[in-house]
Protein backbone atom coordinates (compact mmCIF):
# COMPACT_ATOMS: atom_id res chain seq x y z
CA UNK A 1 -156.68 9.07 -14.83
CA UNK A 2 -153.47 7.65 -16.55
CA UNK A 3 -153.97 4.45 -18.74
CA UNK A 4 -152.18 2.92 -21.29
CA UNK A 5 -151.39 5.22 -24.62
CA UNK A 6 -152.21 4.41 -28.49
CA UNK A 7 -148.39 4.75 -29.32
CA UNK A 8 -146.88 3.11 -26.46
CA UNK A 9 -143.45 2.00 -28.19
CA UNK A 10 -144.17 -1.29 -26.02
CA UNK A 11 -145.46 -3.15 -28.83
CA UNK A 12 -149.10 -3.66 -27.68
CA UNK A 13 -152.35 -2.58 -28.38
CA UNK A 14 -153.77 0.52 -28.19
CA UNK A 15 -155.82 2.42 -25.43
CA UNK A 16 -158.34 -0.24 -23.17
CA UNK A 17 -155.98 -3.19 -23.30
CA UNK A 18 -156.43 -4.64 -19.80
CA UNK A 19 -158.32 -1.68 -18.12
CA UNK A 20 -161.46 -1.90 -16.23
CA UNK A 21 -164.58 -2.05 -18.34
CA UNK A 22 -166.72 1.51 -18.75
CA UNK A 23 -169.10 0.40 -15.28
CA UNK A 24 -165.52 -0.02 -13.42
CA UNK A 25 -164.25 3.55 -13.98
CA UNK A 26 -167.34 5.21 -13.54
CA UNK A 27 -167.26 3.45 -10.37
CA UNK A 28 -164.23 4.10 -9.12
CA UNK A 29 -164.82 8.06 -10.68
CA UNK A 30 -167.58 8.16 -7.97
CA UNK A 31 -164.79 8.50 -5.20
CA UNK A 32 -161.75 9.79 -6.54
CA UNK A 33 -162.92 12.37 -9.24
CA UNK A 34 -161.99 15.35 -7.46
CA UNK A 35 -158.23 14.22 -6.62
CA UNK A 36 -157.21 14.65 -9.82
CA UNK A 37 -160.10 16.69 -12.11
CA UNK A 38 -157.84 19.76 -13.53
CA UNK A 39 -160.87 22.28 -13.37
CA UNK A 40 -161.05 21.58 -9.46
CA UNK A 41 -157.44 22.75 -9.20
CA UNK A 42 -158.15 25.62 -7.12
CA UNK A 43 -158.88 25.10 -3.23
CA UNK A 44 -161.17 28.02 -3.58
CA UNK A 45 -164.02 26.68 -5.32
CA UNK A 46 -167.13 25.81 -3.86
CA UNK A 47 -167.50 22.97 -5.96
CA UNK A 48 -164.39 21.76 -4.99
CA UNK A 49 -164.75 22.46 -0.75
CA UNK A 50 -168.09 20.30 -1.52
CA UNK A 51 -166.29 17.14 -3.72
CA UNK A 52 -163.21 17.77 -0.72
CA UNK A 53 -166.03 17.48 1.66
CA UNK A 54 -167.59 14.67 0.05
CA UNK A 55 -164.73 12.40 -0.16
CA UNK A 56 -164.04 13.30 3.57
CA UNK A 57 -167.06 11.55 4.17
CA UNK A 58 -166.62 8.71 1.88
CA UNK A 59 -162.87 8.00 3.49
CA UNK A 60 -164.92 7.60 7.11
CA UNK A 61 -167.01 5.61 5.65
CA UNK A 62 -164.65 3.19 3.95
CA UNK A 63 -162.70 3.33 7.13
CA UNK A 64 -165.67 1.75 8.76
CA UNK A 65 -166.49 -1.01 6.37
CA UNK A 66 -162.59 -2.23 6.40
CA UNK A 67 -162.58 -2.26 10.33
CA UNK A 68 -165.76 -3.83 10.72
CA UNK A 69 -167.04 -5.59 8.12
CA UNK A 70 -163.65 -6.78 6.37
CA UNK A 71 -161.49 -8.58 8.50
CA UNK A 72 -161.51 -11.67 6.60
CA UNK A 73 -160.34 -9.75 3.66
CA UNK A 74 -157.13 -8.45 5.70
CA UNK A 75 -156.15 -12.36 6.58
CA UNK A 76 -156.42 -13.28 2.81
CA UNK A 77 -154.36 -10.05 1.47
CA UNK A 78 -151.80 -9.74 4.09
CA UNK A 79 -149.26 -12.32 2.55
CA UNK A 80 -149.58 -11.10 -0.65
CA UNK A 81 -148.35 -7.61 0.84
CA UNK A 82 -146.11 -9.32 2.54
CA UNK A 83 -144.05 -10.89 -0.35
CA UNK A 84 -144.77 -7.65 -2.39
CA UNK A 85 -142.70 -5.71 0.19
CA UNK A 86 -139.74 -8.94 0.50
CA UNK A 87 -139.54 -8.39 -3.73
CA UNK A 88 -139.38 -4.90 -3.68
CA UNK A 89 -136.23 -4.90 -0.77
CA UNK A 90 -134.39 -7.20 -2.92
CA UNK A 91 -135.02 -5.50 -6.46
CA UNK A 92 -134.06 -1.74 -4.38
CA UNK A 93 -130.96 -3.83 -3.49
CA UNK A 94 -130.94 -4.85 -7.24
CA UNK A 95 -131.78 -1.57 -8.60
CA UNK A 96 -128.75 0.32 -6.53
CA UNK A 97 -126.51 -2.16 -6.24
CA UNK A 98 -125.65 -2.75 -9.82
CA UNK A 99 -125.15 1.35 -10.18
CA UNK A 100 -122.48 0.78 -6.99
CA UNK A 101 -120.86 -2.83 -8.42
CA UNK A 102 -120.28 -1.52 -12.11
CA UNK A 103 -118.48 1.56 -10.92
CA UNK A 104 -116.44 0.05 -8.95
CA UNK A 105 -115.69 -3.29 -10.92
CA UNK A 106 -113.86 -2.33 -13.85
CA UNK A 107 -113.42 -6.52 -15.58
CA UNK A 108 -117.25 -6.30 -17.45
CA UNK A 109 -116.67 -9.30 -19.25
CA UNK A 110 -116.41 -11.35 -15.93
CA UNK A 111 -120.06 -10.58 -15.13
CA UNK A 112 -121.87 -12.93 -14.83
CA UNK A 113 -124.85 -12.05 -13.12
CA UNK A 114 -126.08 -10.90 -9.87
CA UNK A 115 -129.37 -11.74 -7.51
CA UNK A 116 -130.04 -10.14 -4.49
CA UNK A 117 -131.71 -11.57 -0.97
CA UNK A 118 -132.50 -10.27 2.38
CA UNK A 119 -130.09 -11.01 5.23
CA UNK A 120 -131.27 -9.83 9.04
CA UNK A 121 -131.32 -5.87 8.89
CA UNK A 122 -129.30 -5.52 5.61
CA UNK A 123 -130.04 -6.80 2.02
CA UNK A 124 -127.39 -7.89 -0.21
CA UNK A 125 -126.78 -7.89 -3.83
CA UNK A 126 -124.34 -10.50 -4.89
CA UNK A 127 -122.17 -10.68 -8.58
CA UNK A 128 -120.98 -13.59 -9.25
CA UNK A 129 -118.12 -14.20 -11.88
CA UNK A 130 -118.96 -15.79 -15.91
CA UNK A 131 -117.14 -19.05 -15.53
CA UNK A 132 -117.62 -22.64 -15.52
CA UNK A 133 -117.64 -22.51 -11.22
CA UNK A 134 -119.19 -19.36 -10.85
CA UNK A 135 -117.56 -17.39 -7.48
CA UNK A 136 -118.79 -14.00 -5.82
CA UNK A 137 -117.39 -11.10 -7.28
CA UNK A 138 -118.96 -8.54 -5.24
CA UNK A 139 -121.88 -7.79 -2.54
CA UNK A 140 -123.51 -4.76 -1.94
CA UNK A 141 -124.91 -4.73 1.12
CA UNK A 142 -127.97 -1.96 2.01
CA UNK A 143 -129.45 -0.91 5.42
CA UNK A 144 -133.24 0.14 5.26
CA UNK A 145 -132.61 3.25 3.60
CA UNK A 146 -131.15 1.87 0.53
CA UNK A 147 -128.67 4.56 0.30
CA UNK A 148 -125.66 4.70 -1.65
CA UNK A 149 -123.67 6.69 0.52
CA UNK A 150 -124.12 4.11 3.56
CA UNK A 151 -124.25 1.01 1.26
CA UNK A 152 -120.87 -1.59 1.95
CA UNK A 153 -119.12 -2.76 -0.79
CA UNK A 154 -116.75 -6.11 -1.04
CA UNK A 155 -115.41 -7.15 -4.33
CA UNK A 156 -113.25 -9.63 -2.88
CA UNK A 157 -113.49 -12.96 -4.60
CA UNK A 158 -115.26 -15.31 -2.70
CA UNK A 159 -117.46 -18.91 -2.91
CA UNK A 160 -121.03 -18.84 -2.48
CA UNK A 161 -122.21 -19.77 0.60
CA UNK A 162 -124.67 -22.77 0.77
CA UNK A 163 -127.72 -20.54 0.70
CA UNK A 164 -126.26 -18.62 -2.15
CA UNK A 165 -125.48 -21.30 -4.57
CA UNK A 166 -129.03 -22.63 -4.09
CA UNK A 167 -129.90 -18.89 -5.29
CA UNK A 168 -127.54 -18.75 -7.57
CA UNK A 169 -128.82 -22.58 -8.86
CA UNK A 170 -132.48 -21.27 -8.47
CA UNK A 171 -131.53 -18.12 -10.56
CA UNK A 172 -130.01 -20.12 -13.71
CA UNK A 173 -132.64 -22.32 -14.11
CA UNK A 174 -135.07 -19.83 -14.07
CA UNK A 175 -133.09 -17.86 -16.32
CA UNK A 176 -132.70 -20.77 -19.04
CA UNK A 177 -136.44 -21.19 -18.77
CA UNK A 178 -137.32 -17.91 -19.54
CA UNK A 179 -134.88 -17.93 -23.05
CA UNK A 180 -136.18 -21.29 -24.03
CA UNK A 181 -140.06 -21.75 -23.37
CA UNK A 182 -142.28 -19.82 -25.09
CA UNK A 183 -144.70 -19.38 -22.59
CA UNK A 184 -142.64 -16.29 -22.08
CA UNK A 185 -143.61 -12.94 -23.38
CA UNK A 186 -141.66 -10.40 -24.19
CA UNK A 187 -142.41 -6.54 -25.48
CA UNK A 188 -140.07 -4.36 -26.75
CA UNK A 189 -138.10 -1.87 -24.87
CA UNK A 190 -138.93 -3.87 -21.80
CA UNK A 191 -137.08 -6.22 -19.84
CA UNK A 192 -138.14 -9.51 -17.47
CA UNK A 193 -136.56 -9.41 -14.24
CA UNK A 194 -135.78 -12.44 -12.31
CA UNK A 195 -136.57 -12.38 -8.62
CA UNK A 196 -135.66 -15.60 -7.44
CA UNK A 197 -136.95 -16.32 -3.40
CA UNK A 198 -136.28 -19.30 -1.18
CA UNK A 199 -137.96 -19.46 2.12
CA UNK A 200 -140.73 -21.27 4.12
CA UNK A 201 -139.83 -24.94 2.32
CA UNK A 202 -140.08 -23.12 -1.21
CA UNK A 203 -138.45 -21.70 -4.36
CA UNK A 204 -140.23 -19.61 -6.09
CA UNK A 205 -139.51 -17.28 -8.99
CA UNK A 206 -141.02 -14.11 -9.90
CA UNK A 207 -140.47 -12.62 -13.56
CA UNK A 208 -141.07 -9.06 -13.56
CA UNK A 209 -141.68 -6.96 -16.10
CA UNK A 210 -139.79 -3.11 -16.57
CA UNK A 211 -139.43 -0.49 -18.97
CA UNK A 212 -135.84 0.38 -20.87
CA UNK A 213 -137.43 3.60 -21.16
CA UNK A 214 -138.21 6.47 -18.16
CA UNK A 215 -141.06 7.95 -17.27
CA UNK A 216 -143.21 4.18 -17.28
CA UNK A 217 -145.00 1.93 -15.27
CA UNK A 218 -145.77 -1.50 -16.65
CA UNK A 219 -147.99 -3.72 -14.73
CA UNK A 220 -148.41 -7.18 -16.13
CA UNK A 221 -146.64 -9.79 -18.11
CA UNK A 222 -145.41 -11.02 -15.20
CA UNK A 223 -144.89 -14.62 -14.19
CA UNK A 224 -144.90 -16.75 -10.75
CA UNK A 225 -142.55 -20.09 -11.29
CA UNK A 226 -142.55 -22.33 -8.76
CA UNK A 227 -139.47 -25.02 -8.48
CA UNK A 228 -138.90 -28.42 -6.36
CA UNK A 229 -135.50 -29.48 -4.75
CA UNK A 230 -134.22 -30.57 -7.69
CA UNK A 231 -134.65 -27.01 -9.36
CA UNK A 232 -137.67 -28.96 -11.63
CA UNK A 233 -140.71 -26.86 -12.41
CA UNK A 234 -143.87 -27.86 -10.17
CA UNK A 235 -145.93 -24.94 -11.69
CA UNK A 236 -146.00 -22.18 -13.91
CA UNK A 237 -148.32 -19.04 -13.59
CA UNK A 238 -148.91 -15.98 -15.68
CA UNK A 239 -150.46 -13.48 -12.80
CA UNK A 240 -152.01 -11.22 -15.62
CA UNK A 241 -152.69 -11.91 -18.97
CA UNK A 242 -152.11 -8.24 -20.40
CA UNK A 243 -149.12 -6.00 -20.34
CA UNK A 244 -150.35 -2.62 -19.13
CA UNK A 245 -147.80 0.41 -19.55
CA UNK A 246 -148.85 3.72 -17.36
CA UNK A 247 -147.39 6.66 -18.74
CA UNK A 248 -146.19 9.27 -15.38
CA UNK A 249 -143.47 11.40 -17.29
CA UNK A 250 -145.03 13.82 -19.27
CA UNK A 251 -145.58 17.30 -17.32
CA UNK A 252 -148.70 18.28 -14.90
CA UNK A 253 -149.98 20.77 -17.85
CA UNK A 254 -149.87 18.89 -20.28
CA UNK A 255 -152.03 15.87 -18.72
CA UNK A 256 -152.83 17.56 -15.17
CA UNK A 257 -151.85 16.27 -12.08
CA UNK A 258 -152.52 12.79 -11.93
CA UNK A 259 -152.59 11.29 -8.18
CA UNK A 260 -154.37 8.22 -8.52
CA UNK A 261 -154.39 5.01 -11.09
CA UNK A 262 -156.14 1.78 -11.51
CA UNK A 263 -156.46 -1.43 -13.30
CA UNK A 264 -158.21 -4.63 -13.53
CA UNK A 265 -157.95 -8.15 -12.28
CA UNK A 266 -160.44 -10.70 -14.41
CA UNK A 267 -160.33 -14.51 -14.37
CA UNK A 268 -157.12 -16.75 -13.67
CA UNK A 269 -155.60 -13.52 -12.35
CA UNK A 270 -157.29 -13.39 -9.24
CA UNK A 271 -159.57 -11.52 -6.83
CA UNK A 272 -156.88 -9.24 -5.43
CA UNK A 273 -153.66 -7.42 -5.84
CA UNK A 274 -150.55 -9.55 -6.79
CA UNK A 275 -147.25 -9.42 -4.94
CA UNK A 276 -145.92 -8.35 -8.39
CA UNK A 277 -148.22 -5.10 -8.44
CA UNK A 278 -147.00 -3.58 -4.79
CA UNK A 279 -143.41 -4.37 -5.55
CA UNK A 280 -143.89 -2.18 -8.69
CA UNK A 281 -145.97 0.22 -7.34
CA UNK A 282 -143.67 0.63 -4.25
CA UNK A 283 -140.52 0.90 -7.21
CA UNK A 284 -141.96 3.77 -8.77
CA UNK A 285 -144.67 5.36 -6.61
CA UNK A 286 -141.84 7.95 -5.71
CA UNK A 287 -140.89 8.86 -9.26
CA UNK A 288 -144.61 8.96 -10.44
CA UNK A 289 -146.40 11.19 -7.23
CA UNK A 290 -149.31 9.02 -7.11
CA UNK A 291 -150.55 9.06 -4.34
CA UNK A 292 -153.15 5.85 -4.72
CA UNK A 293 -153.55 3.19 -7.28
CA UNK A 294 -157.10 0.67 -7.69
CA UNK A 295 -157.03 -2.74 -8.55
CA UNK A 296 -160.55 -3.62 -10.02
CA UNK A 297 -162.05 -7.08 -9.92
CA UNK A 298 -165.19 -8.89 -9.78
CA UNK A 299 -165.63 -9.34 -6.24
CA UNK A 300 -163.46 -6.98 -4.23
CA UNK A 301 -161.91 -3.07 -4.82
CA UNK A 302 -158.55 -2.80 -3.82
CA UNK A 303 -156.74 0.28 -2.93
CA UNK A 304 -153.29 0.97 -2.47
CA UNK A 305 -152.29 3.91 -0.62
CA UNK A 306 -148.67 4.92 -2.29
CA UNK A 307 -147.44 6.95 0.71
CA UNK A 308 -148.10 4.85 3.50
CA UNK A 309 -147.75 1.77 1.56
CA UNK A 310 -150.86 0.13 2.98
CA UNK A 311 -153.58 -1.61 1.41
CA UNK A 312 -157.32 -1.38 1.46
CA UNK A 313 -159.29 -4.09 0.69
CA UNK A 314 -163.37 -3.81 0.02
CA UNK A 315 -165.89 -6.03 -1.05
CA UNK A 316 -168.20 -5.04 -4.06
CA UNK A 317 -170.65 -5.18 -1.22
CA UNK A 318 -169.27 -3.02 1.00
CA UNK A 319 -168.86 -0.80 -2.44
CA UNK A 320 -172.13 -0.81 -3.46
CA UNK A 321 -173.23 0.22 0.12
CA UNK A 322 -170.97 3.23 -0.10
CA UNK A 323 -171.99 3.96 -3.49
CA UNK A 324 -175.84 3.97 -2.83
CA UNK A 325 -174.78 6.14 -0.03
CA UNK A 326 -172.71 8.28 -1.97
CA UNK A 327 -175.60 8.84 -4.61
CA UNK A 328 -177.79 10.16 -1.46
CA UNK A 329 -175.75 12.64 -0.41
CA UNK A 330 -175.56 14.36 -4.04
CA UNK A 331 -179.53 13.89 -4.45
CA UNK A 332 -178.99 16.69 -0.94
């Protein structure tokens, strides 16, 4: 099971910084040991057609609680996936789009920044110009696919267009903030991305934490900003209190495979999975090959299923119930 390293290069403390507490990954070890155990590589094993077996059963099992038991559960989670999935189409817009823009635009010192929102079917990063009265430089405009053989480019010059300047508005305060108040945090070899939203009577900005260097995951040190029509701060919230880098690029033999990875949710953080943890999980679950990540709290086990992008949603309850069933079965 990945967790964070002693010699990070992030600037943080070593191993157990914000990871579940010794009764949390035995826990979660009761399910998911044989995904990624390296001596149960081989299919042949009995042991391992009897763990493969096992978690067969468990799977059923958890299928059952979640369609009968946890409905309520599904109503409180499903916006949070929700505006999880809206970040991460706008930071895949982000991501490709400023590859496509700075090969194409050649004046760098005329950049003055770029944000990206969703638009019908397509999603559209837009660079605007460093001057006084800011204009579009360029938008990059992506289907669902995100590709960047299919992706439009414009760099004709342009104004905003009303929604735009109130993004563009929404994007430089929140960008000020974030150099001037110290209730920022910030790590070396990271960097805070600003995902700025406006929708349903609200602006809202999320401040997203990613690695300058490949092969991590950071979960954490992120921030939820909330803004009034006047581009005032109404609120400021840190969603976790720890910084928690997951190594994924070192190679299968030296750590073993590693399909599945987890951390914990305590206190002010909340109950269940943040919007900022599935749009990073859904940014990197392709480079990493995990194929599930659990977030840990006090009340509820969440499980995020990195190929189907779904979550899963159980009760400590509901846990326990599987877990005293689980114990059964091995006493057979």
């Amino acid at each position: 099971m990945a967790g964070p390293k002693a010699d990070t290069g992030y600037g943080i403390p070593d191993a157990g910084y914000g990871m579940p507490d010794t009764d949390d990954r035995i826990m979660i070890l009761h399910l998911v040991s044989c995904i990624w155990d390296p001596y149960l590589a081989s299919s042949k094993s009995p042991k391992m057609k009897k763990l493969t077996c096992f978690l067969a059963l468990m799977i059923s099992f958890i299928s059952l609680y979640a369609q009968y038991g946890e409905d309520h559960v599904v109503k409180l989670t499903e916006p949070i996936v929700k505006e999880g999935k809206a970040m991460y189409r706008t930071e895949m817009a982000s991501w490709y789009g400023t590859d496509i823009f700075l090969e194409a635009y050649k004046d760098r010192a005329n950049i003055g920044g770029y944000f990206s929102y969703p638009d019908k079917d397509l999603t559209k990063c837009i660079f605007f110009s460093k001057t006084d009265n800011p204009k579009v430089i360029g938008t990059i405009s992506f289907d669902r696919t995100y590709s960047t053989i299919t992706a439009k480019t414009d760099l004709a010059e342009r104004d905003f267009s009303v929604f735009e300047k109130d993004m563009y508005l929404l994007r430089k305060t929140a960008s000020d903030l974030m150099r001037t108040d110290t209730f920022f945090k910030h790590y070396q070899n990271t960097d805070l991305n600003i995902i700025p939203i406006i929708g349903n009577g609200e602006k809202k900005v999320y401040f997203l934490t990613g690695p300058k260097n490949s092969g991590w995951v950071i979960f954490g040190n992120d921030y939820l900003v909330t803004f009034d029509e006047g581009y005032k701060v109404k609120e400021k919230k840190m969603l976790h209190r720890n910084i928690i880098p997951v190594e994924y690029g070192k190679k299968p033999e030296e750590t073993g495979e590693i399909f599945a990875t987890l951390h914990s949710h305590k206190g002010e953080t909340g109950d269940f999975i943040t919007a900022t943890d599935i749009c990073t999980l859904m940014l990197y679950a392709k480079f990493s090959k995990w194929q599930q990540h659990y977030i840990i709290s006090e009340k509820f086990i969440g499980i995020w299923d990195c190929e189907k992008e779904t979550l899963l949603t159980l009760t400590m309850e509901a846990w326990d119930k599987i877990n005293a069933h689980q114990k059964g079965i091995k006493k057979n």
